[in-house]
C-alpha atoms as a PDB file:
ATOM      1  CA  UNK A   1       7.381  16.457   8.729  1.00  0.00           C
ATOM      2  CA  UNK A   2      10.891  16.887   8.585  1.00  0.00           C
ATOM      3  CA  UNK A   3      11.657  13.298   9.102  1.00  0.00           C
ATOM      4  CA  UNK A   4       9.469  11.898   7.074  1.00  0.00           C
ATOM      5  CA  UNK A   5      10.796  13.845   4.137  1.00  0.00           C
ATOM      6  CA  UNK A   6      14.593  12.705   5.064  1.00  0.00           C
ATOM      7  CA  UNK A   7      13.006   9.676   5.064  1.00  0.00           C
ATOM      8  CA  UNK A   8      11.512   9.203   1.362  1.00  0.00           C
ATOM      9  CA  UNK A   9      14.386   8.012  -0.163  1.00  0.00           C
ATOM     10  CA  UNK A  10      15.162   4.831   2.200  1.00  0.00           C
ATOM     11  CA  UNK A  11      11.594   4.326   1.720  1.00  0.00           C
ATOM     12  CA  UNK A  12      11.803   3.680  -1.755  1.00  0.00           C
ATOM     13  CA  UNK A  13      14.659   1.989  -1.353  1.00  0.00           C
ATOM     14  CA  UNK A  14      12.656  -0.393   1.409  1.00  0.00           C
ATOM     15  CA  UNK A  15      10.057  -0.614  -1.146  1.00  0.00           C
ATOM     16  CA  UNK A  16      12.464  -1.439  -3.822  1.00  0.00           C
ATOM     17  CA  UNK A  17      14.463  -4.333  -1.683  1.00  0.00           C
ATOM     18  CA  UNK A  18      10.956  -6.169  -0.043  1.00  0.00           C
ATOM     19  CA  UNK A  19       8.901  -5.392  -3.398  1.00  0.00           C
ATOM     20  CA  UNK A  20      11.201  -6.756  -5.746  1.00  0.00           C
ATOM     21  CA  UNK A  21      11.412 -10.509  -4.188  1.00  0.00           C
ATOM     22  CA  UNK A  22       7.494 -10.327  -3.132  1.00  0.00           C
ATOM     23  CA  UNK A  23       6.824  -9.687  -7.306  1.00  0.00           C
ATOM     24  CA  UNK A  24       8.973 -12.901  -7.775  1.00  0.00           C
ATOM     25  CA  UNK A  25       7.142 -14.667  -4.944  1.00  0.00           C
ATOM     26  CA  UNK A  26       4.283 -13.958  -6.364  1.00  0.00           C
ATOM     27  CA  UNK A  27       4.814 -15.696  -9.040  1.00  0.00           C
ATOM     28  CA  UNK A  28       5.692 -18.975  -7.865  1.00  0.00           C
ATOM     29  CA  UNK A  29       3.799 -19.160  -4.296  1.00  0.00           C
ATOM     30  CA  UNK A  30       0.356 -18.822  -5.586  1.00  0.00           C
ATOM     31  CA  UNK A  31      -0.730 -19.434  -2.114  1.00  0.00           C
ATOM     32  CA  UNK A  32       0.227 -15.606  -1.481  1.00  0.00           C
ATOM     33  CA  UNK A  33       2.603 -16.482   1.686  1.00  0.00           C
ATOM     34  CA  UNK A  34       5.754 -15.276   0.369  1.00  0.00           C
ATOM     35  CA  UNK A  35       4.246 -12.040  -1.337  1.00  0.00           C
ATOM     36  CA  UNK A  36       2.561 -11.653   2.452  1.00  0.00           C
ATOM     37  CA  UNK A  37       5.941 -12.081   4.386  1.00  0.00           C
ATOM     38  CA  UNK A  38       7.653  -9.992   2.454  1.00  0.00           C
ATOM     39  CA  UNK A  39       5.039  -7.377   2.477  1.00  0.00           C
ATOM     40  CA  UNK A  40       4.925  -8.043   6.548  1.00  0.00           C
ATOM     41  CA  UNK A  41       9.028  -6.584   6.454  1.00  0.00           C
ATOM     42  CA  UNK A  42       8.221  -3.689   4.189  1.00  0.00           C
ATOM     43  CA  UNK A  43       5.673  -2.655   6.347  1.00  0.00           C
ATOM     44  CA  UNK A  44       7.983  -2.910   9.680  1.00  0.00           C
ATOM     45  CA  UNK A  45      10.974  -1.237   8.082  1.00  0.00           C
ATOM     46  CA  UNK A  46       8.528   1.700   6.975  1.00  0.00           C
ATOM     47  CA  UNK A  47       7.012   2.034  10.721  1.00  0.00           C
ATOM     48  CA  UNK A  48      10.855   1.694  12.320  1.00  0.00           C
ATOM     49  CA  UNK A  49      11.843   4.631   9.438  1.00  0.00           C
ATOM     50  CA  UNK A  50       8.607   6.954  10.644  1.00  0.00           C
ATOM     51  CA  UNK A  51       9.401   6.457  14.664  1.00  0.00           C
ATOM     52  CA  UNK A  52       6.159   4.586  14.757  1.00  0.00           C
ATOM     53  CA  UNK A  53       6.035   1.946  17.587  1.00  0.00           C
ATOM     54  CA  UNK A  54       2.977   0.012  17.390  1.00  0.00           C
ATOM     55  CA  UNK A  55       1.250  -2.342  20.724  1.00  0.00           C
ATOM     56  CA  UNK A  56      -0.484  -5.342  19.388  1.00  0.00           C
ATOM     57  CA  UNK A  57      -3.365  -6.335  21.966  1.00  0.00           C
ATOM     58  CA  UNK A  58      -5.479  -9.394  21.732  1.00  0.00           C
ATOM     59  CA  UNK A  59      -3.560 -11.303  19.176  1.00  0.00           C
ATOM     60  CA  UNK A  60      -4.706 -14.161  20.733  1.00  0.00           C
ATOM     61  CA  UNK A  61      -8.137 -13.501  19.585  1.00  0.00           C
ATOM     62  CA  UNK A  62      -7.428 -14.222  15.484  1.00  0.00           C
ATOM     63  CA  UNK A  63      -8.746 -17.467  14.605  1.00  0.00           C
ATOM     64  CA  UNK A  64      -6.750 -20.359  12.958  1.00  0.00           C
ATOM     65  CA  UNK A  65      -8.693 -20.251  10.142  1.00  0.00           C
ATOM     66  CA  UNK A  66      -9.810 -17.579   7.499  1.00  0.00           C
ATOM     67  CA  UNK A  67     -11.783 -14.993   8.610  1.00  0.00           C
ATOM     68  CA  UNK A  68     -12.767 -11.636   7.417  1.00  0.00           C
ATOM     69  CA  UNK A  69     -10.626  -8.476   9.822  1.00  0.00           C
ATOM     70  CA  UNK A  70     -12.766  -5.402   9.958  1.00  0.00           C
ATOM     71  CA  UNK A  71     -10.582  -2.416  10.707  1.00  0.00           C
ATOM     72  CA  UNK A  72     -11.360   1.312  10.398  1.00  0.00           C
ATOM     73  CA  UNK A  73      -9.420   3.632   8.415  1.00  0.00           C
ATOM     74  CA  UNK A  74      -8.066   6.874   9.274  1.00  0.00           C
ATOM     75  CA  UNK A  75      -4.756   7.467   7.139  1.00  0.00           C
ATOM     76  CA  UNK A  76      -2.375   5.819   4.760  1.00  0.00           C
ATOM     77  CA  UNK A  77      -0.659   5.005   7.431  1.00  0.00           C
ATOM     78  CA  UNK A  78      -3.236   1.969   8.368  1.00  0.00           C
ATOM     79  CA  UNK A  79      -1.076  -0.175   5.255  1.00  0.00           C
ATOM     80  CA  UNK A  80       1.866  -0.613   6.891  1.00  0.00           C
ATOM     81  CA  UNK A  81       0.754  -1.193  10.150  1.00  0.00           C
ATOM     82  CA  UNK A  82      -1.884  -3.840   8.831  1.00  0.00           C
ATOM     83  CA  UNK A  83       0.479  -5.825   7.224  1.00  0.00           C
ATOM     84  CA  UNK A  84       3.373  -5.479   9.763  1.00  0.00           C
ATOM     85  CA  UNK A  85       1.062  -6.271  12.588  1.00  0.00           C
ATOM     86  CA  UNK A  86      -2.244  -8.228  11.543  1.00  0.00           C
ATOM     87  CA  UNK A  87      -1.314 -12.314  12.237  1.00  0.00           C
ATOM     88  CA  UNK A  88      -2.787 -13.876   9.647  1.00  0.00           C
ATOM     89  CA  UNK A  89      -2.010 -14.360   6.308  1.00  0.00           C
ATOM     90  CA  UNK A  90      -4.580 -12.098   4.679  1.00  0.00           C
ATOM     91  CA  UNK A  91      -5.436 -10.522   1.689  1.00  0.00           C
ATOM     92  CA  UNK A  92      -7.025  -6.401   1.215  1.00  0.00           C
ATOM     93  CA  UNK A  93      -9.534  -5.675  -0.811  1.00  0.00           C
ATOM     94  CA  UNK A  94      -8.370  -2.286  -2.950  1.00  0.00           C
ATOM     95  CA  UNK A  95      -9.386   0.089  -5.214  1.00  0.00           C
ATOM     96  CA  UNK A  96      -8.407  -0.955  -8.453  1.00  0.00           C
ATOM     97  CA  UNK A  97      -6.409   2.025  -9.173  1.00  0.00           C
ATOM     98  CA  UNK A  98      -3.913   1.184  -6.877  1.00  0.00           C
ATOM     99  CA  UNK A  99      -2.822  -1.474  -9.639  1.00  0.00           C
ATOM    100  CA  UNK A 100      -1.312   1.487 -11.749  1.00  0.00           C
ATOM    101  CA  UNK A 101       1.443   2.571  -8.492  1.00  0.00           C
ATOM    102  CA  UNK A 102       4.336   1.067  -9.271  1.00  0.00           C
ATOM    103  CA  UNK A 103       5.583  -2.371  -7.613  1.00  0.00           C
ATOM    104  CA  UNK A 104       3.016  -1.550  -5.033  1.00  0.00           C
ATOM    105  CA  UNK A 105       0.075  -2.636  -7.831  1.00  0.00           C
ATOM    106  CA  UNK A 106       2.285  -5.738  -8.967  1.00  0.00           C
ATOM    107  CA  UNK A 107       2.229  -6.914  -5.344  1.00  0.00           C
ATOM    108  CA  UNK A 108      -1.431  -6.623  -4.995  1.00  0.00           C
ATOM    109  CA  UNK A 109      -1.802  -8.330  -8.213  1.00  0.00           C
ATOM    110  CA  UNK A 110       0.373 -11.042  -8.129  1.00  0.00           C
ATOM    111  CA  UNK A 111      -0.050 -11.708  -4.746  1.00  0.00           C
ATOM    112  CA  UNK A 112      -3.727 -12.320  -4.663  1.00  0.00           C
ATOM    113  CA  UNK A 113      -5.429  -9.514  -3.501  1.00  0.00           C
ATOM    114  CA  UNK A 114      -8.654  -8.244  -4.911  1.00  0.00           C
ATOM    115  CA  UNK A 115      -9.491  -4.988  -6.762  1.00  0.00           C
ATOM    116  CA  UNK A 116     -12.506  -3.813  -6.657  1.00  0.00           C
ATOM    117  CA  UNK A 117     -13.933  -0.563  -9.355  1.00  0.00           C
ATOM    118  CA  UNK A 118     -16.121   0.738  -7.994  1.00  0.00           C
ATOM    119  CA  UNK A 119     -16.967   2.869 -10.709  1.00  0.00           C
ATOM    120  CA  UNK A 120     -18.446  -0.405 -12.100  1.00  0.00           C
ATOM    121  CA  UNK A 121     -21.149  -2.182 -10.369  1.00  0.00           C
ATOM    122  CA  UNK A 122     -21.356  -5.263 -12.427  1.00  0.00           C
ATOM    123  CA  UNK A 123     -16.794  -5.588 -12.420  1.00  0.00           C
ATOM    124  CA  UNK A 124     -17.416  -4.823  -8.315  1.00  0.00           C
ATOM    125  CA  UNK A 125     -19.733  -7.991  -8.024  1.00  0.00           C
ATOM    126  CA  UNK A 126     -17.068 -10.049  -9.819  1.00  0.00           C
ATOM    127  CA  UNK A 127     -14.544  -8.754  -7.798  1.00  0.00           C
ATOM    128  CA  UNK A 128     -16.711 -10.043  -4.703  1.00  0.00           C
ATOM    129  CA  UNK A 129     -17.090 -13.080  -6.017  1.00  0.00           C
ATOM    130  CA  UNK A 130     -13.209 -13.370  -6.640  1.00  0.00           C
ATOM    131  CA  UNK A 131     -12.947 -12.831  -3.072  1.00  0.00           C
ATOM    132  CA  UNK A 132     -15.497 -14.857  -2.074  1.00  0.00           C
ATOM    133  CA  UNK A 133     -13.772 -17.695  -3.710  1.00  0.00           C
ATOM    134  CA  UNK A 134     -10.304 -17.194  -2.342  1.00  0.00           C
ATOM    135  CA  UNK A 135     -12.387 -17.247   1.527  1.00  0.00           C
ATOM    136  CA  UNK A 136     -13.625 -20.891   0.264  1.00  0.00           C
ATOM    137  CA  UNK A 137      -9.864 -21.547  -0.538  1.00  0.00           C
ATOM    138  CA  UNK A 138      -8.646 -20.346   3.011  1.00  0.00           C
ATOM    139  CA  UNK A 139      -7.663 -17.133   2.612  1.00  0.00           C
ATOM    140  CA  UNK A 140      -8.196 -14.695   4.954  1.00  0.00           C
ATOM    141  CA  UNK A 141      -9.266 -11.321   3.930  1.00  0.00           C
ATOM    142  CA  UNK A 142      -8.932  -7.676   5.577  1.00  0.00           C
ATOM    143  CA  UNK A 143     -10.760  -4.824   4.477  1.00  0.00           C
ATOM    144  CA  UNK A 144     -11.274  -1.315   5.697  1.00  0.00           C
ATOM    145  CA  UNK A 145     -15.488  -0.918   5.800  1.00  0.00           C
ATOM    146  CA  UNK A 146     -15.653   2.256   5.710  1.00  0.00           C
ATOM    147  CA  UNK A 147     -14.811   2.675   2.480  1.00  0.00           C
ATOM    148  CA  UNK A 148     -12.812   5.729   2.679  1.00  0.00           C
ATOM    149  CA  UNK A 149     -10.351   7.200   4.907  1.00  0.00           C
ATOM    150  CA  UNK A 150     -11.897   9.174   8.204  1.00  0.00           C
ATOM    151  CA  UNK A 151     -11.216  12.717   7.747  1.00  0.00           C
ATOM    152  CA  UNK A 152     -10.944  12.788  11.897  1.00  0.00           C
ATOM    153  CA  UNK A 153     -10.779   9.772  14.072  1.00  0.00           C
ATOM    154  CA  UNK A 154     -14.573   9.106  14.434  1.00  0.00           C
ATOM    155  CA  UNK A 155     -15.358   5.282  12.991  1.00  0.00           C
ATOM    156  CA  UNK A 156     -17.366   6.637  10.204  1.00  0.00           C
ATOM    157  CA  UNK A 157     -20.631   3.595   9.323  1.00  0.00           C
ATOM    158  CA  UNK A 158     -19.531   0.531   7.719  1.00  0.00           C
ATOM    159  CA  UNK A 159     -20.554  -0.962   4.261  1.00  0.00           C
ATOM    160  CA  UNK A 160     -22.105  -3.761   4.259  1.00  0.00           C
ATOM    161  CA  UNK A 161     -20.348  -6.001   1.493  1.00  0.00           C
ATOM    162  CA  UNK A 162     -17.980  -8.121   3.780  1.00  0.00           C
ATOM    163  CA  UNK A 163     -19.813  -8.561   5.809  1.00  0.00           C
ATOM    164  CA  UNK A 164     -22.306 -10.387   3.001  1.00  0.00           C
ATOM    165  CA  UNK A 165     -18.994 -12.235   1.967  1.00  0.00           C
ATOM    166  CA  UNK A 166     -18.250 -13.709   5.422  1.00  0.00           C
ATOM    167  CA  UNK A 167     -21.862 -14.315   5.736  1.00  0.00           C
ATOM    168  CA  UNK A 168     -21.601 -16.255   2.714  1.00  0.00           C
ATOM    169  CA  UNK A 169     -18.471 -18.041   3.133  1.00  0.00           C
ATOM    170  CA  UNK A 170     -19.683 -18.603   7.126  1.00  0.00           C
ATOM    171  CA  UNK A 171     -16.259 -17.493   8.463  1.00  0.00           C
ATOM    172  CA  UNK A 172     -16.313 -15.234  11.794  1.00  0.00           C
ATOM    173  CA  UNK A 173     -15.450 -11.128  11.402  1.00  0.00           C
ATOM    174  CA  UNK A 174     -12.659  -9.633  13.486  1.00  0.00           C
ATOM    175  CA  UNK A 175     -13.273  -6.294  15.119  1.00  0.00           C
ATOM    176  CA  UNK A 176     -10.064  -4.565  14.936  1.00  0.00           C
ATOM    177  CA  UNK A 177      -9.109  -1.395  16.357  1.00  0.00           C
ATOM    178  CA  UNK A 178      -6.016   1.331  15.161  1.00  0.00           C
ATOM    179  CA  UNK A 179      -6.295   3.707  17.467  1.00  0.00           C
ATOM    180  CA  UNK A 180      -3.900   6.660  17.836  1.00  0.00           C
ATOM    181  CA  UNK A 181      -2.898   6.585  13.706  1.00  0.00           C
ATOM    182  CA  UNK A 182      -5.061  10.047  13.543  1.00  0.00           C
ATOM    183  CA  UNK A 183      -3.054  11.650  16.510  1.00  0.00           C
ATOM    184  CA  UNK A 184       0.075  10.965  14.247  1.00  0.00           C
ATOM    185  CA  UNK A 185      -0.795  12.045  11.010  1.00  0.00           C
ATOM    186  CA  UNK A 186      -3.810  14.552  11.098  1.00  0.00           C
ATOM    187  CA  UNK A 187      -3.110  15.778   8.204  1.00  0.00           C
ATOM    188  CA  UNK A 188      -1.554  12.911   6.432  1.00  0.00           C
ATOM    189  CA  UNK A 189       1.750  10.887   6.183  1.00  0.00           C
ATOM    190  CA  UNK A 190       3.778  13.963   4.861  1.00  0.00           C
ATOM    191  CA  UNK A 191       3.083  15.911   8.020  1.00  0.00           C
ATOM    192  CA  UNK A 192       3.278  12.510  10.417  1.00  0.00           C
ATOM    193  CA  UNK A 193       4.804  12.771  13.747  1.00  0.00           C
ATOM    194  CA  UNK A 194       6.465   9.958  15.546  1.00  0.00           C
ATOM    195  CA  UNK A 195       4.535   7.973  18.134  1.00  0.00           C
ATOM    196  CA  UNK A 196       2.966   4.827  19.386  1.00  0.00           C
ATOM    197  CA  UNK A 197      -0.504   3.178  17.928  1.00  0.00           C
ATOM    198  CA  UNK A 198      -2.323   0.187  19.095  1.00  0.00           C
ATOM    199  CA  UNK A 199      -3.706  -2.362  17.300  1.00  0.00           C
ATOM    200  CA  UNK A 200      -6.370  -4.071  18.772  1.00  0.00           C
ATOM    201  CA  UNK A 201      -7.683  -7.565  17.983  1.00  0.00           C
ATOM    202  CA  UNK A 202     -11.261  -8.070  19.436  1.00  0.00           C
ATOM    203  CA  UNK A 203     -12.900 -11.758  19.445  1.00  0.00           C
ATOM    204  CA  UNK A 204     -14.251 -13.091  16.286  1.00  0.00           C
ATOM    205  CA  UNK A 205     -17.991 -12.528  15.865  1.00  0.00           C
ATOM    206  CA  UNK A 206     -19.722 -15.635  13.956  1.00  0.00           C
ATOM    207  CA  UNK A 207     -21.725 -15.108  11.057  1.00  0.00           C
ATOM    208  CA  UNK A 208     -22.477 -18.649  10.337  1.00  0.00           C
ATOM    209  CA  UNK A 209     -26.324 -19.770   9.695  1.00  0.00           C
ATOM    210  CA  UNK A 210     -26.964 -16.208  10.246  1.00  0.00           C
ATOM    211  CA  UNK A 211     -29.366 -14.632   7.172  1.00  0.00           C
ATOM    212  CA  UNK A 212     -28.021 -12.496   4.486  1.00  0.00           C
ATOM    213  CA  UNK A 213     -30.746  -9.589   5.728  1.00  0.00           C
ATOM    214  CA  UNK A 214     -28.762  -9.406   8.791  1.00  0.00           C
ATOM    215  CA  UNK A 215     -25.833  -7.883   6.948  1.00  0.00           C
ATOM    216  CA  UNK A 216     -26.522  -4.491   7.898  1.00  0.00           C
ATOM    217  CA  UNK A 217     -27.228  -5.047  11.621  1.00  0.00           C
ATOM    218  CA  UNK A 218     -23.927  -7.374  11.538  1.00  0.00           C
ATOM    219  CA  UNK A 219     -21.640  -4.234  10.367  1.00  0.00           C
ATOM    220  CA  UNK A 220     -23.260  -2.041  12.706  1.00  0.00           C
ATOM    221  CA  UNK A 221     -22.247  -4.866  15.336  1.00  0.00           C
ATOM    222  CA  UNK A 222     -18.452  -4.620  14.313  1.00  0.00           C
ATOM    223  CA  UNK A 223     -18.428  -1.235  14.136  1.00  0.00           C
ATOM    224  CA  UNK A 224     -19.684  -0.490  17.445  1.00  0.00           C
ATOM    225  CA  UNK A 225     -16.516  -2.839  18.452  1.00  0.00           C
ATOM    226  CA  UNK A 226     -13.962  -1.227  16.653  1.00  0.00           C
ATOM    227  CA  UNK A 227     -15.242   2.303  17.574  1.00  0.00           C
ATOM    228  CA  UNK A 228     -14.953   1.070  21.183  1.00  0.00           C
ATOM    229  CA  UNK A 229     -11.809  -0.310  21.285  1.00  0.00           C
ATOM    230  CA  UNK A 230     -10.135   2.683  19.521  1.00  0.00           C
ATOM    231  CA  UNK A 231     -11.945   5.209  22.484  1.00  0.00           C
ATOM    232  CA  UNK A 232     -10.761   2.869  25.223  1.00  0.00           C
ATOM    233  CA  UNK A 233      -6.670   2.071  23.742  1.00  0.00           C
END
């Protein structure tokens, strides 16, 4: 706990010196890569600031073109490492609140990513189409089906609505696996410990030609991966 709060102000200051230029990116690289790379160093420099090492297996397994990354979700921690560590050039779906945080909400909004009230059923559907549109466009997409963070590190049931969008857009899922982010922050990031965490990248499951009633059935498929992989790391 200690270190973390020594920590607080270098990580606004990381925040301030990687968030600043992604904003700017953002608005001349509609594409999203800049915002992404610079978002990729923040996320490193917050990990190296926590004592958070993190082992990347199967990296080999992320396909060269857009695809939807399943991963569960266990802490706040799962940002950083997602965007230090996933290789691809994605983009998250969010809650729209998260547009109201400070340079944190710019990024997200500038550099593509989709917001999604949930409050709102008919401004969610848009926001799935929005996303649905950028996977036509080849952009990747990572989202955390679970919908909230696991209040222990049991890979809760997964929603169903990405896995309709990949349906839709026919692009493969990718299982992924954080395993270990739970043992380091039980209790959140203010009471972290430092530590090691594994990502890991599972093959892509296709979802083309397959029926939108299989949605269900399809999530329960990744999930049953992810779970997996996170007992086994």
């Amino acid at each position: 706990m200690l270190r973390v709060l020594l920590s607080l102000p270098l990580v606004v200051v990381c925040t301030l010196v990687f968030g600043i230029p992604a904003l700017l990116g953002g608005l001349v690289d509609r594409g999203g890569s800049v915002p992404h790379r610079f978002a990729a160093w923040w996320g490193r420099s917050l990990l190296w600031l926590w004592g958070v090492r993190v082992v990347v297996k199967g990296a080999e397994n992320a396909p060269p073109g857009p695809a939807v990354y399943a991963a569960n979700h266990g802490s706040a921690l799962d940002i950083p490492i997602v965007f230090a560590h996933l290789p691809a050039n994605f983009r998250v779906l969010h809650k729209r609140s998260l547009y109201l945080i400070p340079i944190l909400g710019q990024h997200l909004f500038l550099g593509g990513h989709i917001g999604v009230d949930r409050a709102r059923p008919f401004r969610a559907r848009r926001s799935l189409e929005q996303a649905a549109q950028r996977i036509h466009r080849g952009a990747s997409l990572a989202v955390f089906p679970e919908g909230h963070r696991s209040p222990d590190a049991q890979v809760r049931p997964f929603k169903r609505g990405s896995f309709v969008l990949a349906m839709q857009a026919g692009v493969p899922v990718v299982p992924v696996s954080l395993s270990g982010v739970k043992d380091l922050a039980p209790q959140g990031i203010l009471r972290m410990r430092p530590g090691t965490v594994t990502v890991c990248i599972h093959p892509p499951i296709p979802t083309r030609d397959r029926p939108l009633g299989e949605a269900g059935a399809l999530a329960e498929e990744v999930r049953r991966v992810v779970a997996a992989g996170c007992a086994v790391a």
